[in-house]
PDB file of N, CA and C in Angstrom:
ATOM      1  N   UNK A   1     138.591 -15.710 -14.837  1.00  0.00           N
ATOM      2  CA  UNK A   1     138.102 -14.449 -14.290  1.00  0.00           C
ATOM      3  C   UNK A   1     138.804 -13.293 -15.011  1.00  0.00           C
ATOM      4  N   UNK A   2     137.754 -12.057 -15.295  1.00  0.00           N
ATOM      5  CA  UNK A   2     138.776 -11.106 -16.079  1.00  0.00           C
ATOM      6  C   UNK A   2     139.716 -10.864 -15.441  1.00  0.00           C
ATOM      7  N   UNK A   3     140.416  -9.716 -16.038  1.00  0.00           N
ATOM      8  CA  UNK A   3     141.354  -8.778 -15.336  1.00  0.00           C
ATOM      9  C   UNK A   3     140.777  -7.562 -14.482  1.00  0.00           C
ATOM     10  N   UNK A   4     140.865  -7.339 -13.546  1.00  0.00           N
ATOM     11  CA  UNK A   4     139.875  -6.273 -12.642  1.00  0.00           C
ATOM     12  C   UNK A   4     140.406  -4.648 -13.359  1.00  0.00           C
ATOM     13  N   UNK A   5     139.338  -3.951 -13.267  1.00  0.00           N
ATOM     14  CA  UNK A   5     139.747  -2.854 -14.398  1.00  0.00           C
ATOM     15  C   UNK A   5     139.423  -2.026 -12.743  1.00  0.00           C
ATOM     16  N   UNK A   6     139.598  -0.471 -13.139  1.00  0.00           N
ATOM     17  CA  UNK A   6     139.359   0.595 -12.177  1.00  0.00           C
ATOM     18  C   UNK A   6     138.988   1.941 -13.318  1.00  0.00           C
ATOM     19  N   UNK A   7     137.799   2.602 -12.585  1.00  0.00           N
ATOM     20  CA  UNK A   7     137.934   4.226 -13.703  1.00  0.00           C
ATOM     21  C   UNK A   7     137.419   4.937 -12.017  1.00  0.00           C
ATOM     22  N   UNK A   8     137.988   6.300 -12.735  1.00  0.00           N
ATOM     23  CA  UNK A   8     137.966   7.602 -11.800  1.00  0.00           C
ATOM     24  C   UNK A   8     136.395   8.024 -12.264  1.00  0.00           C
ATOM     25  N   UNK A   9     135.542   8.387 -11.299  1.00  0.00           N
ATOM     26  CA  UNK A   9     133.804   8.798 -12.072  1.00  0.00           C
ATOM     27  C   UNK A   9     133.872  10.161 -11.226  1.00  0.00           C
ATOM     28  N   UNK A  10     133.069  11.109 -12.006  1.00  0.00           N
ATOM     29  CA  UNK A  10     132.880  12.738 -11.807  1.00  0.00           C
ATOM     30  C   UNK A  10     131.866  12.355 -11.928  1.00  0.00           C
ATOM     31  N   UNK A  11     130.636  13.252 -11.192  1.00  0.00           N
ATOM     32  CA  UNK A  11     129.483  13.025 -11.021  1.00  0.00           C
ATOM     33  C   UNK A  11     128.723  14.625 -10.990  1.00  0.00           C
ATOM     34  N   UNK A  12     128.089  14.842 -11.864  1.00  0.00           N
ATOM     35  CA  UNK A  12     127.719  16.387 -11.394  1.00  0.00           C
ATOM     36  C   UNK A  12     126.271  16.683 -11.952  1.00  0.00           C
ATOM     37  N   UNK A  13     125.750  17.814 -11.135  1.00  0.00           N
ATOM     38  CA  UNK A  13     124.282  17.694 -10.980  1.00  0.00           C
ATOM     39  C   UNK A  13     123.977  18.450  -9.459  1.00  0.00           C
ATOM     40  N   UNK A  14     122.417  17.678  -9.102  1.00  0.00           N
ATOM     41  CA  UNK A  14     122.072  17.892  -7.526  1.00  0.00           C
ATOM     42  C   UNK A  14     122.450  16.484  -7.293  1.00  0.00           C
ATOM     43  N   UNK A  15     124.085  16.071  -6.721  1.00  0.00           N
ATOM     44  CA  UNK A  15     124.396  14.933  -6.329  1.00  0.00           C
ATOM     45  C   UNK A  15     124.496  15.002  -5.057  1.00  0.00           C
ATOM     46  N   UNK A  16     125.153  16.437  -3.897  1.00  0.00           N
ATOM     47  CA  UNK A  16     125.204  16.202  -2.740  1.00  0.00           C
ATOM     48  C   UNK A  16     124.278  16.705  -1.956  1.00  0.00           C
ATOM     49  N   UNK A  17     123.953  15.997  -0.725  1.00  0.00           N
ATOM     50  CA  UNK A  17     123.015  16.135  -0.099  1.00  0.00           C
ATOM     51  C   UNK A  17     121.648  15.355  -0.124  1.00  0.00           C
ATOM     52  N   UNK A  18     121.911  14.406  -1.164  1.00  0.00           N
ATOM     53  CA  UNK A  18     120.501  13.799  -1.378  1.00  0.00           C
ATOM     54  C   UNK A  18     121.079  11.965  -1.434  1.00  0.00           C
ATOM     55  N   UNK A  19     122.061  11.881  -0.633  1.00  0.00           N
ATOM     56  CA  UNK A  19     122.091  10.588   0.236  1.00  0.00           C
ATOM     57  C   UNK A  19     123.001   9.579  -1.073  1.00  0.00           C
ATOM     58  N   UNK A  20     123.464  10.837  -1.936  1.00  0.00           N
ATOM     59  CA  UNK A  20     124.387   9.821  -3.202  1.00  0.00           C
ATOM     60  C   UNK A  20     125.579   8.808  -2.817  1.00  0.00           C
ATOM     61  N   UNK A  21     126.374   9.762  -1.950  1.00  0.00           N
ATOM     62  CA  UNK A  21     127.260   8.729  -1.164  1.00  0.00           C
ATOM     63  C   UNK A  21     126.936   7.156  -0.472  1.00  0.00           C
ATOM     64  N   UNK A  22     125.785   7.224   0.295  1.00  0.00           N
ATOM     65  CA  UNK A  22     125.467   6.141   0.598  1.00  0.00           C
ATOM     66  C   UNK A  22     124.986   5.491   0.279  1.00  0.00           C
ATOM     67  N   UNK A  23     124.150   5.786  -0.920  1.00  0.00           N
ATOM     68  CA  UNK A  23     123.446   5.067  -1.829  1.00  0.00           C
ATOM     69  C   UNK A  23     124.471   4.341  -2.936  1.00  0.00           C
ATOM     70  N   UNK A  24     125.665   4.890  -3.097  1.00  0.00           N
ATOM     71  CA  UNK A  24     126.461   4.458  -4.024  1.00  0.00           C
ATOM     72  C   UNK A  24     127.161   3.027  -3.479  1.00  0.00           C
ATOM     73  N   UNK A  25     127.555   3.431  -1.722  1.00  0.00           N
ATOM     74  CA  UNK A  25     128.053   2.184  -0.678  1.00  0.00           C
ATOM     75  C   UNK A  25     127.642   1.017  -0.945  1.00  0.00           C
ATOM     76  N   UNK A  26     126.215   1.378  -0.979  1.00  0.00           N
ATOM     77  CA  UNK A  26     125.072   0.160  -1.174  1.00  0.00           C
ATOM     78  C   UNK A  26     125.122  -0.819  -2.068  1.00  0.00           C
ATOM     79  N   UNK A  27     125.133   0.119  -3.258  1.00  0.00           N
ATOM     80  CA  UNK A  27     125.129  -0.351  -4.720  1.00  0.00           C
ATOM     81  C   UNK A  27     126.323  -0.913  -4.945  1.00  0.00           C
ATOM     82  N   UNK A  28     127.382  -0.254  -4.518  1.00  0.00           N
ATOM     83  CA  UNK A  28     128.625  -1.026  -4.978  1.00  0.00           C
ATOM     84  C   UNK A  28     129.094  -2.154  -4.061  1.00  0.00           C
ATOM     85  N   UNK A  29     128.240  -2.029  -2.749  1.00  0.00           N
ATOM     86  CA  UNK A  29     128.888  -3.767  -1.925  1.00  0.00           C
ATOM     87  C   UNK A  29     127.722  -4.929  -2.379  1.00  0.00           C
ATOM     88  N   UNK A  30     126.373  -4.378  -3.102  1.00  0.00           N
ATOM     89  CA  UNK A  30     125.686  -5.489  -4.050  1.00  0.00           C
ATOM     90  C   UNK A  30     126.172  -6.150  -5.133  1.00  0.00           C
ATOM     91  N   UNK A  31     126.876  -4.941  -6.163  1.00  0.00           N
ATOM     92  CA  UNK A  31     127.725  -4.893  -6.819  1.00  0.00           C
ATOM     93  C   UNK A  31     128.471  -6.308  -7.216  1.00  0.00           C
ATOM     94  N   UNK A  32     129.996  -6.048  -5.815  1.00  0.00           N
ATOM     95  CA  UNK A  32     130.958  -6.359  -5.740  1.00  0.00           C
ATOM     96  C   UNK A  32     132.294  -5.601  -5.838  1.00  0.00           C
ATOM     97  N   UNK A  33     132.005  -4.709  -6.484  1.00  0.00           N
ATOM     98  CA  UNK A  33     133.113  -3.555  -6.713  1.00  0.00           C
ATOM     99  C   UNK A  33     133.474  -3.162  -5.281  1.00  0.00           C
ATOM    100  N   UNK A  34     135.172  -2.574  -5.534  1.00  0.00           N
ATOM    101  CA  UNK A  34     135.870  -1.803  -4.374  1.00  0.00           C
ATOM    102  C   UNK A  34     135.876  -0.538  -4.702  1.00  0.00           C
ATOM    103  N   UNK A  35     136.016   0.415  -3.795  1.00  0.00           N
ATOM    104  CA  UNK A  35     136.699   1.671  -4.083  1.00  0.00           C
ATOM    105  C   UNK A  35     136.300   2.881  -2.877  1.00  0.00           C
ATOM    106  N   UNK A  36     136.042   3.766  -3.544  1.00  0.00           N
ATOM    107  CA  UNK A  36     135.376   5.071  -2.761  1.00  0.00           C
ATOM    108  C   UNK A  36     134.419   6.179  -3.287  1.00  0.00           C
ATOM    109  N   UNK A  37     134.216   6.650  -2.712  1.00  0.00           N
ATOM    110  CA  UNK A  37     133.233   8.058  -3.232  1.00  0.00           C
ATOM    111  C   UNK A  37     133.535   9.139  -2.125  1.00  0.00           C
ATOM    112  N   UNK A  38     133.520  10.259  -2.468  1.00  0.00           N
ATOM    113  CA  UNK A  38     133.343  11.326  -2.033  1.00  0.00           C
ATOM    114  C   UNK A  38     133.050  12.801  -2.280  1.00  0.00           C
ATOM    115  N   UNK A  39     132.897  13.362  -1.366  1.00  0.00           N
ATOM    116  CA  UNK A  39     132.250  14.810  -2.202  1.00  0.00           C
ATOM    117  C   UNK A  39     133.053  15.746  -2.731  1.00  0.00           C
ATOM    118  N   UNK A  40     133.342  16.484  -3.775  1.00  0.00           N
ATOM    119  CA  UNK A  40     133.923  17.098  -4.197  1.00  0.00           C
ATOM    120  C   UNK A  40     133.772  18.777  -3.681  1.00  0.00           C
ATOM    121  N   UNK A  41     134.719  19.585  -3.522  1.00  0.00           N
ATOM    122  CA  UNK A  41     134.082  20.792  -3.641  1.00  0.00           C
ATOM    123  C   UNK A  41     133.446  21.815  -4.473  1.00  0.00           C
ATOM    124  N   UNK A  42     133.915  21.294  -6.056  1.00  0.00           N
ATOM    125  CA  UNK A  42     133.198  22.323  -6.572  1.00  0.00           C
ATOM    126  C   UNK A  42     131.632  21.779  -6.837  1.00  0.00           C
ATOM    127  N   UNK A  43     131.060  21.110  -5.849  1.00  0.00           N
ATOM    128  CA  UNK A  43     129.472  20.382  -5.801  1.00  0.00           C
ATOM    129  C   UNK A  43     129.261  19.256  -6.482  1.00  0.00           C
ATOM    130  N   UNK A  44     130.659  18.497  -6.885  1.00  0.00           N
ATOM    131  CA  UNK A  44     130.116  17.262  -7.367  1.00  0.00           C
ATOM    132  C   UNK A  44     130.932  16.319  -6.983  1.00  0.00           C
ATOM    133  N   UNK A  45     130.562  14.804  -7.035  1.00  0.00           N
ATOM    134  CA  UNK A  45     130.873  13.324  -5.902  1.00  0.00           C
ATOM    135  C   UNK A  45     131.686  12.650  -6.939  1.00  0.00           C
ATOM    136  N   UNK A  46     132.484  12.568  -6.594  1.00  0.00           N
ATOM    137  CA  UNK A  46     133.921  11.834  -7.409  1.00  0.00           C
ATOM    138  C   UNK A  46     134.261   9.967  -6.748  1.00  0.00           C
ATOM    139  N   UNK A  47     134.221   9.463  -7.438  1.00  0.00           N
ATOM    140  CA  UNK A  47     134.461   8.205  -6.638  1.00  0.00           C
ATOM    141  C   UNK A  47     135.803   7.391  -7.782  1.00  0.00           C
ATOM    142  N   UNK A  48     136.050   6.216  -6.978  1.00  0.00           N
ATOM    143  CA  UNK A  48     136.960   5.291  -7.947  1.00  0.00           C
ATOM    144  C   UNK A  48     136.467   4.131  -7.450  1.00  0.00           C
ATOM    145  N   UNK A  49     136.459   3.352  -8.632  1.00  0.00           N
ATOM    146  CA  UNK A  49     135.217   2.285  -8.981  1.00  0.00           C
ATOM    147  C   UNK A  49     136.269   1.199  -9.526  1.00  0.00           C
ATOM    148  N   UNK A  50     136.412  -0.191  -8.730  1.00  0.00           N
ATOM    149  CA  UNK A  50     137.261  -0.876  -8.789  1.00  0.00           C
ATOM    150  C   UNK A  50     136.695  -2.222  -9.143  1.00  0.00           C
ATOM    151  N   UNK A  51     137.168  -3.605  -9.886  1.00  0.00           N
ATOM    152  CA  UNK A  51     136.597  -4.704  -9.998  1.00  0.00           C
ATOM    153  C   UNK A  51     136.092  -5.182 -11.389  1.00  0.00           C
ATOM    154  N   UNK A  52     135.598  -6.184 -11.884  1.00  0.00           N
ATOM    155  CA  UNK A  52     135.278  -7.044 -12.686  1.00  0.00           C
ATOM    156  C   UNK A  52     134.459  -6.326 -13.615  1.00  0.00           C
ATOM    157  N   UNK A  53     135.186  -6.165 -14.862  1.00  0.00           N
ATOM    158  CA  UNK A  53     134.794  -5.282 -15.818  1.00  0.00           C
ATOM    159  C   UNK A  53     133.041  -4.448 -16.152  1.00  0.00           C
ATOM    160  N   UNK A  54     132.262  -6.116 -16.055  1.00  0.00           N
ATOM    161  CA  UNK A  54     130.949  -6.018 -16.016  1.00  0.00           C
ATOM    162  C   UNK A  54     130.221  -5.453 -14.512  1.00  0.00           C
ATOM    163  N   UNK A  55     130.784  -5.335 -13.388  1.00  0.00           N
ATOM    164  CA  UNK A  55     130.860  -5.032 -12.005  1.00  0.00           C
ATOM    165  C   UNK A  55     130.593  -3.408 -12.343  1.00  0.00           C
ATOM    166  N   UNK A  56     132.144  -3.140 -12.709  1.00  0.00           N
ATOM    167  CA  UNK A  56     132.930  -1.618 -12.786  1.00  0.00           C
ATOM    168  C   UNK A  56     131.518  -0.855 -13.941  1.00  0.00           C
ATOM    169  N   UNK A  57     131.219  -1.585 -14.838  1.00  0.00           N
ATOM    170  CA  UNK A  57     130.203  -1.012 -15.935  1.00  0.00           C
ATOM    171  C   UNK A  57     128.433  -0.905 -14.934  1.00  0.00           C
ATOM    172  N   UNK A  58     128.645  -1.636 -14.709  1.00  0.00           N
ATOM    173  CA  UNK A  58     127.495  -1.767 -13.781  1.00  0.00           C
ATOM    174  C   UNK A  58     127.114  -0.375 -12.926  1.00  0.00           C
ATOM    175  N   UNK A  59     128.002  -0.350 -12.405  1.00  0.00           N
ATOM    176  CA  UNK A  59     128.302   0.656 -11.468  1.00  0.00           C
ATOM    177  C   UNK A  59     128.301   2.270 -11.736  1.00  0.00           C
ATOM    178  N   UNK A  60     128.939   2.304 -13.006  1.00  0.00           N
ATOM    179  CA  UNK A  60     128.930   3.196 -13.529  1.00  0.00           C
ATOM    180  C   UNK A  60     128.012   3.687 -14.180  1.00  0.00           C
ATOM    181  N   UNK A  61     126.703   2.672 -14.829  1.00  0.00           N
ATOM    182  CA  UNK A  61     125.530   2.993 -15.047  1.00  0.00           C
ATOM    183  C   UNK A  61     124.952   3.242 -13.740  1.00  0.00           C
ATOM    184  N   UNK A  62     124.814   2.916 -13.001  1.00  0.00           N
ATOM    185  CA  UNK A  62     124.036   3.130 -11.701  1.00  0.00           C
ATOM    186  C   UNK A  62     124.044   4.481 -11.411  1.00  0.00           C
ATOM    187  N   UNK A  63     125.556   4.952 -11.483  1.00  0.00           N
ATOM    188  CA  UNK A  63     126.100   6.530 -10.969  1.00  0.00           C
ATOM    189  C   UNK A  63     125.224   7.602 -12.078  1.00  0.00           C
ATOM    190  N   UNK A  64     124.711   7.104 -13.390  1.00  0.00           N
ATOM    191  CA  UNK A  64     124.599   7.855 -14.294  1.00  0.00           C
ATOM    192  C   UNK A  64     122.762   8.514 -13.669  1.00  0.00           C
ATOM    193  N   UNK A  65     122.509   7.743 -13.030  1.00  0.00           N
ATOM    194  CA  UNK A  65     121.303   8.406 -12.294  1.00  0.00           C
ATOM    195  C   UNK A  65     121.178   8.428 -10.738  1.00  0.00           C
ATOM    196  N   UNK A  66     121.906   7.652 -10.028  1.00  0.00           N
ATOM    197  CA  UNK A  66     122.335   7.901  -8.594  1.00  0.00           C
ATOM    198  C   UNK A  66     120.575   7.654  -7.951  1.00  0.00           C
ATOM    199  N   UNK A  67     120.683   7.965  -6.584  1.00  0.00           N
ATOM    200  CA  UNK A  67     119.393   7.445  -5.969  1.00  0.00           C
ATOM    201  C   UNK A  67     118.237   8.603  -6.207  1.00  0.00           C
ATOM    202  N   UNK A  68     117.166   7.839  -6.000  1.00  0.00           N
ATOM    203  CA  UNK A  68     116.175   8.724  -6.638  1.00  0.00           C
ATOM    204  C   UNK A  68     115.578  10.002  -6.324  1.00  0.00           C
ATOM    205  N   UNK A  69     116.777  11.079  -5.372  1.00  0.00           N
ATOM    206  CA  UNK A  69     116.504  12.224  -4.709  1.00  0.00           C
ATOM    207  C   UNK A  69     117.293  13.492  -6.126  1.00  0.00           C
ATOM    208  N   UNK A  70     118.501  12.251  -6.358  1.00  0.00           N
ATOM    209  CA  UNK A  70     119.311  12.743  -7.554  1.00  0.00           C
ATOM    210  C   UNK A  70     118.714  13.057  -8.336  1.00  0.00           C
ATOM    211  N   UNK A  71     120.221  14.237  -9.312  1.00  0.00           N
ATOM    212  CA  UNK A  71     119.670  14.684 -10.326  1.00  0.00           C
ATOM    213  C   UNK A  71     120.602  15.418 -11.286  1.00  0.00           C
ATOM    214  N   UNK A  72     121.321  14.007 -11.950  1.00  0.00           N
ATOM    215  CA  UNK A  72     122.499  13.524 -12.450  1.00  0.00           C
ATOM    216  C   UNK A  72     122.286  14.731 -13.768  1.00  0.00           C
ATOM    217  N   UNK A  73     123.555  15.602 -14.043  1.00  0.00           N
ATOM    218  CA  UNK A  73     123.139  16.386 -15.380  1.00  0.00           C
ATOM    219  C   UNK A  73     124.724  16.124 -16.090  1.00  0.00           C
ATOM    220  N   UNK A  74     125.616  15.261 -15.712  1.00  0.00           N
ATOM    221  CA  UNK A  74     126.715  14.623 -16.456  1.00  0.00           C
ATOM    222  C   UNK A  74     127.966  13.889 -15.848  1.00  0.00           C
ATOM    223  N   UNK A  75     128.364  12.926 -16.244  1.00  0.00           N
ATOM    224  CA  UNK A  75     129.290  11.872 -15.479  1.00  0.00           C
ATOM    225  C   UNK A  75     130.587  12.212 -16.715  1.00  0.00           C
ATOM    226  N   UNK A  76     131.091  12.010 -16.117  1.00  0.00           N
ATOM    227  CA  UNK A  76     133.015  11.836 -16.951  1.00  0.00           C
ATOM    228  C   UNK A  76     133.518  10.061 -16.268  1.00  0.00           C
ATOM    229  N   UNK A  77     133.920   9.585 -16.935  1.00  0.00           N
ATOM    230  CA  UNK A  77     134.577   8.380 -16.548  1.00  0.00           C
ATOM    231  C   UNK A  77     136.197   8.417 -17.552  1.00  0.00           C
ATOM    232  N   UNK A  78     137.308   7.943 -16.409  1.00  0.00           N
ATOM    233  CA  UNK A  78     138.186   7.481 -16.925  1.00  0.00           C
ATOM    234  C   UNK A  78     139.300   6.302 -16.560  1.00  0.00           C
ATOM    235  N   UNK A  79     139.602   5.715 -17.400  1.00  0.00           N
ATOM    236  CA  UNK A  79     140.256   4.363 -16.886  1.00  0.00           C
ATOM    237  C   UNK A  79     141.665   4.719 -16.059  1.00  0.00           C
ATOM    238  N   UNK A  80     141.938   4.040 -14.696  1.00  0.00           N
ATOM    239  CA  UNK A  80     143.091   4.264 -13.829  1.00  0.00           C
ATOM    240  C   UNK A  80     143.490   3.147 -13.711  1.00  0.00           C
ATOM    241  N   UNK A  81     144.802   3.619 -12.953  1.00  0.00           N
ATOM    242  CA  UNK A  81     145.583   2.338 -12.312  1.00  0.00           C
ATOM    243  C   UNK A  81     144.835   1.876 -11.235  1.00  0.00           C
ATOM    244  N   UNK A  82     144.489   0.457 -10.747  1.00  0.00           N
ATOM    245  CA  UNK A  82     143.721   0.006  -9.267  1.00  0.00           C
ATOM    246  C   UNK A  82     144.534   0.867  -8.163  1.00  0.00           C
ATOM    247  N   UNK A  83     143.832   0.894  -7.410  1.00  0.00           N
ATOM    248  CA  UNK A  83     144.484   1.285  -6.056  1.00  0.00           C
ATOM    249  C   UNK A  83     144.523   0.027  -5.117  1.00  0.00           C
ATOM    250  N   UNK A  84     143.705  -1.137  -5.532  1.00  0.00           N
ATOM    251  CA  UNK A  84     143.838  -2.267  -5.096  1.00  0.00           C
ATOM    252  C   UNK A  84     142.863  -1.786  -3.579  1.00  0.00           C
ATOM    253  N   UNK A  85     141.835  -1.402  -3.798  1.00  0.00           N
ATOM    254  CA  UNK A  85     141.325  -1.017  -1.610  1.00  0.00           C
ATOM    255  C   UNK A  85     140.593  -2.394  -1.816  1.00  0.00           C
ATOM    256  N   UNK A  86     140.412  -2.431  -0.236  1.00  0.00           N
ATOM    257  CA  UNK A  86     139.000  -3.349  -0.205  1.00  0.00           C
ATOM    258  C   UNK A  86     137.654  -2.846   0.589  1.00  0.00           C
ATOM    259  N   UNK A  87     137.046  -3.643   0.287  1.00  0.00           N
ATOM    260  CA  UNK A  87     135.563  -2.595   0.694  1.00  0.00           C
ATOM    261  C   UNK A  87     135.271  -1.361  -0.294  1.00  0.00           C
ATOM    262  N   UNK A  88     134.136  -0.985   0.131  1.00  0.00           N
ATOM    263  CA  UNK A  88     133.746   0.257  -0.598  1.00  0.00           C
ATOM    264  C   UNK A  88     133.726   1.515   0.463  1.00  0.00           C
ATOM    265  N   UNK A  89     133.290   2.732   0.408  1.00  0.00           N
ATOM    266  CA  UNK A  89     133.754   3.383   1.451  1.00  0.00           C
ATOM    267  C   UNK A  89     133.373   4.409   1.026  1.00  0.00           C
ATOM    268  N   UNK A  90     132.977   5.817   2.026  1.00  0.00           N
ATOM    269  CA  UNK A  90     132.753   7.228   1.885  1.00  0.00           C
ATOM    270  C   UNK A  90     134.074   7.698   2.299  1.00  0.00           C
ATOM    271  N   UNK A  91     134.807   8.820   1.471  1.00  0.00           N
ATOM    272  CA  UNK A  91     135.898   9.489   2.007  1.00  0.00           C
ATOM    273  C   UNK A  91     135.661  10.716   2.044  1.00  0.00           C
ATOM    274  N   UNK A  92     136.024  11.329   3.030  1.00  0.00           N
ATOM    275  CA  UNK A  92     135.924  12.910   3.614  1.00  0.00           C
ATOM    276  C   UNK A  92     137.030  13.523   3.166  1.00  0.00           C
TER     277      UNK A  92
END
């Protein structure tokens, strides 16, 4: 089994309000990935994306268009230390 990787994802666009958070929950407990998402204040959804390299990539394509209310106009990804969570999760 690989080594479980983690990246920090910026998400920006029309991401909040159009159900990105929970749509991301979804995707990432189909997934397999751990981590979180939440909304940012300057209007864009920041999450950390945890798990099995091809998982973590997965995921991160997913974010690059988010659910289909979205309206993704650029993602930043960068590699972190795990935080080791379990589950996936919305944070306030």
């Amino acid at each position: 089994m690989p080594e479980p990787v983690a990246r920090k994802i910026r998400v920006y666009g029309r991401v909040q309000g159009v159900f990105f958070r929970q749509s991301a929950v979804n995707q990432a407990r189909s997934l397999g990935v751990t981590g979180w998402v939440r909304n940012a204040n300057d209007g864009s959804v920041e999450a950390q994306i945890e798990g099995e390299p091809a998982a973590v990539d997965a995921m991160v394509e997913w974010m690059r268009s988010g659910p289909s209310q979205a309206r993704v106009e650029h993602l930043t990804a960068e590699d972190v230390e795990p935080e080791d969570v379990t589950g996936f999760s919305v944070r306030h």
